[in-house]
N, C-alpha and C. Protein backbone atom coordinates (compact mmCIF):
# COMPACT_ATOMS: atom_id res chain seq x y z
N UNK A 1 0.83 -1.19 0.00
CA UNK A 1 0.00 0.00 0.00
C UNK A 1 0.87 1.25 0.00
N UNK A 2 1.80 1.04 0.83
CA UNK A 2 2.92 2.57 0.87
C UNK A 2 3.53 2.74 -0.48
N UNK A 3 3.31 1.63 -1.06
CA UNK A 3 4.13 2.21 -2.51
C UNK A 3 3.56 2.35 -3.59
N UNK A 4 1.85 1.92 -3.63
CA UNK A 4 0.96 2.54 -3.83
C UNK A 4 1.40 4.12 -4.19
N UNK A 5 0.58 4.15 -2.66
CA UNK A 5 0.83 6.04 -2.53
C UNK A 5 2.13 6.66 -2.90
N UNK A 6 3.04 6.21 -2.62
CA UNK A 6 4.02 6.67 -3.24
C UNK A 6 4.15 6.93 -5.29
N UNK A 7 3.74 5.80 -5.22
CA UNK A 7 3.65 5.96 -7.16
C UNK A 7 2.46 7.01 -7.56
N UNK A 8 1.27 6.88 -6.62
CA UNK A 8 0.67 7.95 -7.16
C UNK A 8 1.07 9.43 -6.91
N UNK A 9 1.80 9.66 -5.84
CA UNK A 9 2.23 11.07 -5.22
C UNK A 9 2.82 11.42 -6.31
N UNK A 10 4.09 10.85 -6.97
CA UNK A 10 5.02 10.73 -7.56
C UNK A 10 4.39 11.01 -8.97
N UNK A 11 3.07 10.75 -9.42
CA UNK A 11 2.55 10.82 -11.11
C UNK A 11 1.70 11.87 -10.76
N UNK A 12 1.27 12.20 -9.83
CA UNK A 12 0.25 13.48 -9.45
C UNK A 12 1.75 14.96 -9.40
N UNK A 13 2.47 14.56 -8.91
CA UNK A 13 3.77 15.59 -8.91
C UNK A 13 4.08 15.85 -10.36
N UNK A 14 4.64 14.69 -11.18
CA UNK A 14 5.41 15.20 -12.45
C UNK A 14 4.75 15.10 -13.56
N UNK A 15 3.09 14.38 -13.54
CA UNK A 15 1.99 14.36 -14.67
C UNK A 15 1.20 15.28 -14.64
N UNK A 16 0.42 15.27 -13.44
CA UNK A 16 -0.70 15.58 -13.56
C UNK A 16 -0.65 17.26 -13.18
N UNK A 17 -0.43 17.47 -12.06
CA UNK A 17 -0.38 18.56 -10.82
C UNK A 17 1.17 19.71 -11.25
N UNK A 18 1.84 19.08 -12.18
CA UNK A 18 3.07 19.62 -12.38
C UNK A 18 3.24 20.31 -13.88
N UNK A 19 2.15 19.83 -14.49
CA UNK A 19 2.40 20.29 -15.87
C UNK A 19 2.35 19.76 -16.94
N UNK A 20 1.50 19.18 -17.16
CA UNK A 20 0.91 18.49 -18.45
C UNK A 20 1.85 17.95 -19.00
N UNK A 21 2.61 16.86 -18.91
CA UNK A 21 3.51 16.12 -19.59
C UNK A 21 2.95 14.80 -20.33
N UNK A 22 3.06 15.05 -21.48
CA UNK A 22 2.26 13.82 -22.17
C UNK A 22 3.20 12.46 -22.31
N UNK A 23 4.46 12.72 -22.62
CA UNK A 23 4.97 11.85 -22.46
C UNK A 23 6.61 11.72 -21.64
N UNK A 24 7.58 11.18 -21.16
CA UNK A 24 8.59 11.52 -20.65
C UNK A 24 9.56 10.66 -20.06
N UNK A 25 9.80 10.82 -18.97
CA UNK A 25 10.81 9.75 -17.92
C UNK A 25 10.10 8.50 -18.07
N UNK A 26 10.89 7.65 -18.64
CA UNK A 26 11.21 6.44 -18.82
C UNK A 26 10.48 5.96 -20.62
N UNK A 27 9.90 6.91 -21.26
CA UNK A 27 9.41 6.59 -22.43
C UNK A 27 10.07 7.34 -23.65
N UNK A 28 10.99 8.18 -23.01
CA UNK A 28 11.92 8.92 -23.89
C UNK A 28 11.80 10.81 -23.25
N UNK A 29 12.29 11.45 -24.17
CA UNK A 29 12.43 12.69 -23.65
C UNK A 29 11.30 13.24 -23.44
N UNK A 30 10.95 14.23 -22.84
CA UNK A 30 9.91 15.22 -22.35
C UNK A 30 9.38 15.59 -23.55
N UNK A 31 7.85 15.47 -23.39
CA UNK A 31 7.10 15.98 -24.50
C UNK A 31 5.55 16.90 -23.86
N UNK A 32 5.41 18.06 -23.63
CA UNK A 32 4.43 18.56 -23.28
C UNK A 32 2.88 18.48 -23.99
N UNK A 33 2.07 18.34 -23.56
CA UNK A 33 0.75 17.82 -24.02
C UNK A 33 0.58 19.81 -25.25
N UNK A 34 -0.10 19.61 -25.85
CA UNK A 34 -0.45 20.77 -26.45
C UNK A 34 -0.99 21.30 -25.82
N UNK A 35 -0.66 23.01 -25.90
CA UNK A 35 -1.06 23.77 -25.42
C UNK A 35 -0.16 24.17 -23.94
N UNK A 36 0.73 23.59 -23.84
CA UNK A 36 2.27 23.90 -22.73
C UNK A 36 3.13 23.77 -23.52
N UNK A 37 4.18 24.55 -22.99
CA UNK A 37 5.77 24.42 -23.32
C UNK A 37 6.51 24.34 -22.49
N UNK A 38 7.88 23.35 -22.39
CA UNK A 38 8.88 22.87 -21.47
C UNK A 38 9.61 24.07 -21.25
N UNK A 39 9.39 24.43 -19.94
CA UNK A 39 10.35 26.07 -19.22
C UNK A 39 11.30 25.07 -18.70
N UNK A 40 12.92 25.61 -19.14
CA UNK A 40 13.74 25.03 -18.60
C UNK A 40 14.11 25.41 -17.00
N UNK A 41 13.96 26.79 -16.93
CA UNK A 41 14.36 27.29 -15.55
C UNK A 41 13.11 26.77 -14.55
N UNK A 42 12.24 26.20 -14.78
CA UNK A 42 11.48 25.51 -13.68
C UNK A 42 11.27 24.42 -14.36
N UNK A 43 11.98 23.59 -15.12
CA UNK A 43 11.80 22.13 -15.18
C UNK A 43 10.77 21.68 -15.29
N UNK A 44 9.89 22.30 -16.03
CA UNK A 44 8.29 21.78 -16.25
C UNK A 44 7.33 22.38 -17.55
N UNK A 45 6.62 21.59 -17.75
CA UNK A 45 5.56 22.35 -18.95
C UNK A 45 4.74 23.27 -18.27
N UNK A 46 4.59 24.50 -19.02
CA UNK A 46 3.61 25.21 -18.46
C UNK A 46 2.50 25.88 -19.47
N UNK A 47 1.72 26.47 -18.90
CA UNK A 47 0.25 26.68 -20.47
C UNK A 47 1.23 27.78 -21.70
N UNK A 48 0.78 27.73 -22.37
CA UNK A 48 0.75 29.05 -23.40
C UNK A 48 1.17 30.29 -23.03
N UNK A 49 1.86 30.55 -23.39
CA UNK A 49 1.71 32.23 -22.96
C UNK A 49 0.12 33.02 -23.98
N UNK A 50 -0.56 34.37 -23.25
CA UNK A 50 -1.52 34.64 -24.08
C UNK A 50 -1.37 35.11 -25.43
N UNK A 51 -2.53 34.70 -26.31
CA UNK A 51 -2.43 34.41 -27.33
C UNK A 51 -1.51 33.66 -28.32
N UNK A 52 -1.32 32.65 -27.61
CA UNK A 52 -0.88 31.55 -28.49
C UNK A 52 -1.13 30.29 -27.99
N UNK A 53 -1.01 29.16 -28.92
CA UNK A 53 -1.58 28.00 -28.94
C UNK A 53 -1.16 26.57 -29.30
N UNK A 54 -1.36 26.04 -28.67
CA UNK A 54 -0.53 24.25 -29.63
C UNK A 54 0.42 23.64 -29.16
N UNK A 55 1.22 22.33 -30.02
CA UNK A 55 2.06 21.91 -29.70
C UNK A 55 3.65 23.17 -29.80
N UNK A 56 4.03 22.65 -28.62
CA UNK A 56 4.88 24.15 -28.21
C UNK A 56 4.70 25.46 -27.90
N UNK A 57 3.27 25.39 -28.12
CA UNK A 57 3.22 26.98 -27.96
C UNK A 57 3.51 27.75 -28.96
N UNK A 58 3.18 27.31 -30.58
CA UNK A 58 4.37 27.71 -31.43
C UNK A 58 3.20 28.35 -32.67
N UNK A 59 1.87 28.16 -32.29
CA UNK A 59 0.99 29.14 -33.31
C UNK A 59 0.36 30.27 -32.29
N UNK A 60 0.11 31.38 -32.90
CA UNK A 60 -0.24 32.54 -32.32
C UNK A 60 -2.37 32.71 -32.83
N UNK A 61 -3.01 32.92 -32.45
CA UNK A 61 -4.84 32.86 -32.09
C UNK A 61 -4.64 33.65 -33.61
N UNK A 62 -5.60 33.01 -34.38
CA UNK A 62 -6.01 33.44 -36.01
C UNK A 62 -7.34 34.35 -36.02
N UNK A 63 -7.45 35.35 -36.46
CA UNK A 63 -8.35 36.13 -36.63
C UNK A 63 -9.24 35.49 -36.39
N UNK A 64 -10.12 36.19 -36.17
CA UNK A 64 -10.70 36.76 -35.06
C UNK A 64 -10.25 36.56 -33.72
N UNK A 65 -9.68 35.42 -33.49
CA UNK A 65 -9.65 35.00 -32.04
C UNK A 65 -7.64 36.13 -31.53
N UNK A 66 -8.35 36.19 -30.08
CA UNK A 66 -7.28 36.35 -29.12
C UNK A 66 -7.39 36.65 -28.30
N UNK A 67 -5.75 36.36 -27.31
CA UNK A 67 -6.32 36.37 -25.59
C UNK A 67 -5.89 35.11 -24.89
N UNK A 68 -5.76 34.91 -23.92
CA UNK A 68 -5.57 33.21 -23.49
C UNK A 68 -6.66 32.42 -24.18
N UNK A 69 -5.62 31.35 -24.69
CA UNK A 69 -6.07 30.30 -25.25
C UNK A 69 -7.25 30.65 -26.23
N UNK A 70 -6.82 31.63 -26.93
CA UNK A 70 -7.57 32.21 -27.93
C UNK A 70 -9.26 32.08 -27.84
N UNK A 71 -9.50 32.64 -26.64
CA UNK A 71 -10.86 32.58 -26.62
C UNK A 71 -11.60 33.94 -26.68
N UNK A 72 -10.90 35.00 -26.71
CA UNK A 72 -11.63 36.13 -26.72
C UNK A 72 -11.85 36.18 -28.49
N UNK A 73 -12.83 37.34 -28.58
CA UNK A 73 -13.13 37.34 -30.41
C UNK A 73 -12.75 39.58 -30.40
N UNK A 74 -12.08 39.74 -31.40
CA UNK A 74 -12.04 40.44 -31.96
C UNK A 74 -13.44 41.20 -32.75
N UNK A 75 -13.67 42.25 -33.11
CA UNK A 75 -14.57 42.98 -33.22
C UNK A 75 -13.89 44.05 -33.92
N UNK A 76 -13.26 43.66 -35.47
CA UNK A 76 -12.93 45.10 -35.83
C UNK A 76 -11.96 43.96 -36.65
N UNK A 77 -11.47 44.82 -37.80
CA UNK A 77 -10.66 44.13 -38.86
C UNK A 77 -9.55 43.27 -38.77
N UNK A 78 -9.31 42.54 -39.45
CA UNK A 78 -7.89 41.94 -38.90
C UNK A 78 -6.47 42.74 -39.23
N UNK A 79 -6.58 43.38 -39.22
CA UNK A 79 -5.51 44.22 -39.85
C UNK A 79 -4.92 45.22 -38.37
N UNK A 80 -6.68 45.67 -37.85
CA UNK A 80 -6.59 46.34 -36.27
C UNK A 80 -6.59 45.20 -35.16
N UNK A 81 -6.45 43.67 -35.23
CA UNK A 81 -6.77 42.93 -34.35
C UNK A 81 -5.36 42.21 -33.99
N UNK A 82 -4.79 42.61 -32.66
CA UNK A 82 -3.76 41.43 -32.33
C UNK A 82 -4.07 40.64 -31.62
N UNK A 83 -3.06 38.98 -31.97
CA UNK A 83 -3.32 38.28 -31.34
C UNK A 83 -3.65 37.85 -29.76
N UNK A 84 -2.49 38.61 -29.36
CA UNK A 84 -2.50 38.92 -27.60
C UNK A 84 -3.47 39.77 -27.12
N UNK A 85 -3.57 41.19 -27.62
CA UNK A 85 -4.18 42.10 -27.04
C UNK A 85 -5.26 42.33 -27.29
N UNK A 86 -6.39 41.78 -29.06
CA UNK A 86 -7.63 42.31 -29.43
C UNK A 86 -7.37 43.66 -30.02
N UNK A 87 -8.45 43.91 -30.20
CA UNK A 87 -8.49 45.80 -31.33
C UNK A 87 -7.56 46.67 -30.95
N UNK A 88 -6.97 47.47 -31.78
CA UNK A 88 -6.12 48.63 -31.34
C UNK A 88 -7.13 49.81 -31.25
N UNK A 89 -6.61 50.76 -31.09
CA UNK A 89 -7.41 52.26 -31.51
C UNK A 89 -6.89 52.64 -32.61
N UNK A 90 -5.65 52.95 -32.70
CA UNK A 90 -4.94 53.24 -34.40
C UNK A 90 -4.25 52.12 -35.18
N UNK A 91 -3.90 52.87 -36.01
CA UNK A 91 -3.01 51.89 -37.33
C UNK A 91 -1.37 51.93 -36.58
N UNK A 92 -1.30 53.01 -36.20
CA UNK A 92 0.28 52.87 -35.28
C UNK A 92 0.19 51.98 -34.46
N UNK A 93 -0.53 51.97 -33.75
CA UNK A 93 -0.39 50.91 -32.31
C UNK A 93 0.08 49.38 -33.27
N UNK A 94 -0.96 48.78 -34.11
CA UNK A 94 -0.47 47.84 -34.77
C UNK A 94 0.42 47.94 -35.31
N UNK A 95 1.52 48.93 -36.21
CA UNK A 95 3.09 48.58 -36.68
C UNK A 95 3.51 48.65 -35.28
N UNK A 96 3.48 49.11 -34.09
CA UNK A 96 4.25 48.58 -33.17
C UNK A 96 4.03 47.46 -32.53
N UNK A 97 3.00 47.14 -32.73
CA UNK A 97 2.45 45.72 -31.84
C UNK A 97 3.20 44.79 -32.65
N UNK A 98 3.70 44.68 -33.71
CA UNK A 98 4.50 43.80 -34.69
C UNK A 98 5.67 43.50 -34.69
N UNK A 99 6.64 44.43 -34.23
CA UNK A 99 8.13 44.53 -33.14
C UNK A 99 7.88 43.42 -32.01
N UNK A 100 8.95 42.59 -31.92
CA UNK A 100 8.76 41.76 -30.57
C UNK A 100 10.59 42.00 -30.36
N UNK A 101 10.97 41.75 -29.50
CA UNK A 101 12.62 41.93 -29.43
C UNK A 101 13.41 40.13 -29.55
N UNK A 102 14.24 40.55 -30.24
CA UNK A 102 14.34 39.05 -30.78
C UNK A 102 16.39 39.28 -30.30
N UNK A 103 16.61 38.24 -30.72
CA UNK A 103 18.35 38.44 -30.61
C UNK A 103 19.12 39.08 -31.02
N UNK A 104 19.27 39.53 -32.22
CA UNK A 104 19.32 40.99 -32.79
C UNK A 104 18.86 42.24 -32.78
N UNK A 105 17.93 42.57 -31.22
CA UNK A 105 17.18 43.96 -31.32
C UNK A 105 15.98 43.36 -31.85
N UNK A 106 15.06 44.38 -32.52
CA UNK A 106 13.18 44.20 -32.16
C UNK A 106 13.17 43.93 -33.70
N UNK A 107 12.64 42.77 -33.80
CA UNK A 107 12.58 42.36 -35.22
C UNK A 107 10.41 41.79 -35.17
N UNK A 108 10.41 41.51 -36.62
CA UNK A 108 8.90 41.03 -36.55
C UNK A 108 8.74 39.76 -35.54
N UNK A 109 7.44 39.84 -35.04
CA UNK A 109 7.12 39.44 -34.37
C UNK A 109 6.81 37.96 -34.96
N UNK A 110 6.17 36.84 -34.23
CA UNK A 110 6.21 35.52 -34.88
C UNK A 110 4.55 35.54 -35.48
N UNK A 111 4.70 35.32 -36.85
CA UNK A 111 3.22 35.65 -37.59
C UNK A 111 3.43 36.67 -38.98
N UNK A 112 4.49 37.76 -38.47
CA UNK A 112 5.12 38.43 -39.52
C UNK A 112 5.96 38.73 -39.93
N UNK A 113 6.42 38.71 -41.14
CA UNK A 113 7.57 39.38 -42.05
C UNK A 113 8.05 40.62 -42.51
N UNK A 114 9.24 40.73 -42.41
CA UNK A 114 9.73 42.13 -42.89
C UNK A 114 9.60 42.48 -44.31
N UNK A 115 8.60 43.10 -44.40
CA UNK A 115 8.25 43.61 -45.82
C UNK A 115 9.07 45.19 -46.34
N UNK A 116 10.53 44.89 -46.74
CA UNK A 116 11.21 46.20 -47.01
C UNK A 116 10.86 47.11 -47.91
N UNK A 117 9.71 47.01 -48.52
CA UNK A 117 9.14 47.88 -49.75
C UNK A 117 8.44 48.98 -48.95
N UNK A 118 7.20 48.74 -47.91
CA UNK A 118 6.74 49.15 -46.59
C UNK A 118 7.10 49.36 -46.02
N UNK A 119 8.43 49.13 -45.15
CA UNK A 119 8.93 49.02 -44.73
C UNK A 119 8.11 49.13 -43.16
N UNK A 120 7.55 47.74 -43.13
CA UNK A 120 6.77 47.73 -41.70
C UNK A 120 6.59 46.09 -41.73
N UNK A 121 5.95 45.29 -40.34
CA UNK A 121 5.96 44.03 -40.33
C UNK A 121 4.84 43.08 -41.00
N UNK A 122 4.78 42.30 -41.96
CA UNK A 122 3.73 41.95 -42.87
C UNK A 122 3.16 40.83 -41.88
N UNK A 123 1.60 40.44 -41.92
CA UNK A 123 1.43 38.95 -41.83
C UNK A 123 1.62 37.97 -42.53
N UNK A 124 1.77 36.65 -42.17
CA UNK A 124 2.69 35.45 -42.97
C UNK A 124 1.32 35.40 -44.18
N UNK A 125 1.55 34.85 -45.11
CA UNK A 125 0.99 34.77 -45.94
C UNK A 125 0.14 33.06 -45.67
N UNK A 126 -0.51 33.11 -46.53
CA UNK A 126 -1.84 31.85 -46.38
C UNK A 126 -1.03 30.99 -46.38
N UNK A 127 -0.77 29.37 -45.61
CA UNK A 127 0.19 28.74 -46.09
C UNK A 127 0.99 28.84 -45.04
N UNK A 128 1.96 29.69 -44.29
CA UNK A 128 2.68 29.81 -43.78
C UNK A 128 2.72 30.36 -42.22
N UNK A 129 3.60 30.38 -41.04
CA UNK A 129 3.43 31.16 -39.86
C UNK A 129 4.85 30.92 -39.55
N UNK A 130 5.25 31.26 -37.83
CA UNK A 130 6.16 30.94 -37.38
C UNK A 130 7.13 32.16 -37.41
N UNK A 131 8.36 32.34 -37.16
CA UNK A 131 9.20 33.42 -37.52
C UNK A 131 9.72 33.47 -38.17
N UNK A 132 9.32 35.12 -38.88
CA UNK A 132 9.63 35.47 -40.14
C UNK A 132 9.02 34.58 -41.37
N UNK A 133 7.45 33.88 -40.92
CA UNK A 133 6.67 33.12 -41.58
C UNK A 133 7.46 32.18 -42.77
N UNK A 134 8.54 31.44 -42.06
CA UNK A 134 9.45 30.97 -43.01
C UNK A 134 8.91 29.68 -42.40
N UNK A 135 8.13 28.77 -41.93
CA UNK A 135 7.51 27.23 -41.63
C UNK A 135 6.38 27.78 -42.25
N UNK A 136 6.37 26.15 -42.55
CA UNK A 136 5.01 26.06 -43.93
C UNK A 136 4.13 25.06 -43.04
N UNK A 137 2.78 25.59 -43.31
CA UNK A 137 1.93 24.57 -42.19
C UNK A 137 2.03 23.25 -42.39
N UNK A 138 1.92 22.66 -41.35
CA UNK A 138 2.43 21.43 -41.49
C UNK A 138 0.78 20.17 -40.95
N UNK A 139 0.73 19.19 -41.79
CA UNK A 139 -0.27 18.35 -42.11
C UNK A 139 -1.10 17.79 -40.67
N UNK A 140 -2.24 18.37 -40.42
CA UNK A 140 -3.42 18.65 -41.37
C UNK A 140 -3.73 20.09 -41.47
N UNK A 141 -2.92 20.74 -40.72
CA UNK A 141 -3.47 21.99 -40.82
C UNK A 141 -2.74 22.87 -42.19
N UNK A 142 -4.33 23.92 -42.53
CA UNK A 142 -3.66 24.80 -43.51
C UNK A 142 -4.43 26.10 -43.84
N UNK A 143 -3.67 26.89 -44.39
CA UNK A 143 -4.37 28.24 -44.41
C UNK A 143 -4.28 29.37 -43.69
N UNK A 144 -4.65 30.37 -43.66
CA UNK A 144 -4.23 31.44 -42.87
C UNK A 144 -3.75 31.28 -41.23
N UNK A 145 -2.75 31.09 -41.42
CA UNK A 145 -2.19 31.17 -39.39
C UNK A 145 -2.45 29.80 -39.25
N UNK A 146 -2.43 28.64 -40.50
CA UNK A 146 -2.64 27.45 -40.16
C UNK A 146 -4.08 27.00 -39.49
N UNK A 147 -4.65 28.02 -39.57
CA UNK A 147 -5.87 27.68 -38.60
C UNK A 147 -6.70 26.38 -38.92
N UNK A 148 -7.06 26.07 -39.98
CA UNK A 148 -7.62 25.30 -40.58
C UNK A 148 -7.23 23.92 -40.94
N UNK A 149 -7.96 22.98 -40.77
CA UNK A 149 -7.21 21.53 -40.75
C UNK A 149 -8.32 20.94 -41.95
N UNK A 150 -7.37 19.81 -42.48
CA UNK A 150 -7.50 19.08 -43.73
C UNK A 150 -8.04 17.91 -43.33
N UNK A 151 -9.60 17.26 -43.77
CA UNK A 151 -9.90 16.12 -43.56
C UNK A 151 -10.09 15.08 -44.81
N UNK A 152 -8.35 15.17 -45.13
CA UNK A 152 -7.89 14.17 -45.74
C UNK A 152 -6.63 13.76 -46.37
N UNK A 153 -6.20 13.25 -47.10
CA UNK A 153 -5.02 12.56 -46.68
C UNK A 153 -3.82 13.69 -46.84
N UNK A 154 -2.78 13.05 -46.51
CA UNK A 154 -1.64 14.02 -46.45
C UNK A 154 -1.31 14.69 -47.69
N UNK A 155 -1.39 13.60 -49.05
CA UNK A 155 -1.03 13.80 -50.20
C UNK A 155 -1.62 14.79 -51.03
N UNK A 156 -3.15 14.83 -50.53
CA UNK A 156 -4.12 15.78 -51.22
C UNK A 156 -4.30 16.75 -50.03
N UNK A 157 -3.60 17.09 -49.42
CA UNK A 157 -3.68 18.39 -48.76
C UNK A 157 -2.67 19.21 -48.80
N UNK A 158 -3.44 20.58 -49.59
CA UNK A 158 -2.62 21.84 -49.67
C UNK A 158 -2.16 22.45 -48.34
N UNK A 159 -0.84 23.12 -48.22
CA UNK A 159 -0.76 24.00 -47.16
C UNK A 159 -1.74 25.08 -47.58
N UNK A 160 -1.94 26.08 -48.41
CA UNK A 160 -2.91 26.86 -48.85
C UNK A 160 -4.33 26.35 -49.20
N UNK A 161 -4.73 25.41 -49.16
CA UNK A 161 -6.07 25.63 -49.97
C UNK A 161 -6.60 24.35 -49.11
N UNK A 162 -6.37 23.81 -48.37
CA UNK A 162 -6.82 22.69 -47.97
C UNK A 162 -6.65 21.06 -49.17
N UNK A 163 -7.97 20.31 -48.91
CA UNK A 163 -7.99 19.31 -49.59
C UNK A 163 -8.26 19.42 -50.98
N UNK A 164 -7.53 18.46 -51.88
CA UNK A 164 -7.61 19.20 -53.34
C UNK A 164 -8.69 17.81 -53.52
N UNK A 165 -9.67 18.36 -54.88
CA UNK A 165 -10.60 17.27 -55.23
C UNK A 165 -9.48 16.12 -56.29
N UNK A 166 -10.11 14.83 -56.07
CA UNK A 166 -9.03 14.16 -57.12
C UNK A 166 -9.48 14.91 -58.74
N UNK A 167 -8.27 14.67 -59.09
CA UNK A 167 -8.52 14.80 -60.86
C UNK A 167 -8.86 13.48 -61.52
N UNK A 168 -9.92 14.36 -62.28
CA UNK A 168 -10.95 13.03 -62.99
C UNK A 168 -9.93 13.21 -64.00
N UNK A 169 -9.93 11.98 -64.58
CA UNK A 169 -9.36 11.20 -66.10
C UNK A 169 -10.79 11.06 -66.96
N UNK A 170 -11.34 11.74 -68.07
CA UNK A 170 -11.97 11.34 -68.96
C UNK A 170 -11.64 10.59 -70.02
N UNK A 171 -11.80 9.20 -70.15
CA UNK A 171 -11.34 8.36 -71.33
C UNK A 171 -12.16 8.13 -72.52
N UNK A 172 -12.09 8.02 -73.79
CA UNK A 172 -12.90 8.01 -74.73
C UNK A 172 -12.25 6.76 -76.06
């Protein structure tokens, strides 16, 4: 019975009560359930930071949505809508909301690209996210900010467009 309790203390500490670890000690390396990411300085998965979402923590809330765990809704264009914060009041507030400080000083934020023609931070294009929208969504999801998932096979799914219809062969 004492070792019982002990095994459960022990899976309530580093599973359950500690941080969503889906998989880990003794089944291979640490893998956080979606929707946490492994903080090294406290040795544990922890939720999302706000407005963002997923495995790693590594997509940011797609229009309309933002806010923790992308549940708040936006009310106003996507153009005035950030992910973290919801509507701006101006068009400035958003080119600055697009600056995040990165290793080199304040570069685009993760979602957008440096568009040097504009010279201001673009959103990733359909298809794409991540920093400097250089990862291409990856299967099933696709489409703007990845939001959208493909119900069907890997082969016939676009990163942009979703599922493609098969091509008919007309024979005569």
């Amino acid at each position: 019975m004492t070792r019982f309790v002990f095994v459960f203390l022990f899976l309530c500490i580093f599973a359950i009560c500690n941080g969503q670890i889906c998989s880990g000690p003794g089944t291979g390396p640490v893998v956080c359930c979606s929707g946490y990411v492994w903080v090294d300085s406290s040795k544990s998965c922890e939720p999302c930071a706000v407005g963002f979402f997923g495995p790693q923590c590594a997509m940011s809330c797609g229009y309309p949505s933002y806010g923790k765990d992308c549940q708040s809704t936006c009310f106003c264009s996507n153009e005035m809508c950030h992910h973290v914060k919801g509507c701006f009041e101006n068009q400035h507030e958003v080119t600055i909301s697009r600056l995040c400080s990165g290793p080199s000083g304040l570069e685009c934020c993760t979602g957008y690209f440096w568009n040097s023609t504009l010279i201001t931070c673009e959103p990733c294009n359909i298809g794409f996210n991540g920093p400097n929208c250089k990862e291409q969504c990856i299967y099933p999801s696709y489409g703007k900010d990845c939001q959208l998932t493909c119900n069907c096979s890997k082969e016939s799914c676009s990163q942009v467009y979703g599922c493609h219809k098969s091509k008919v062969t007309l024979q005569f």
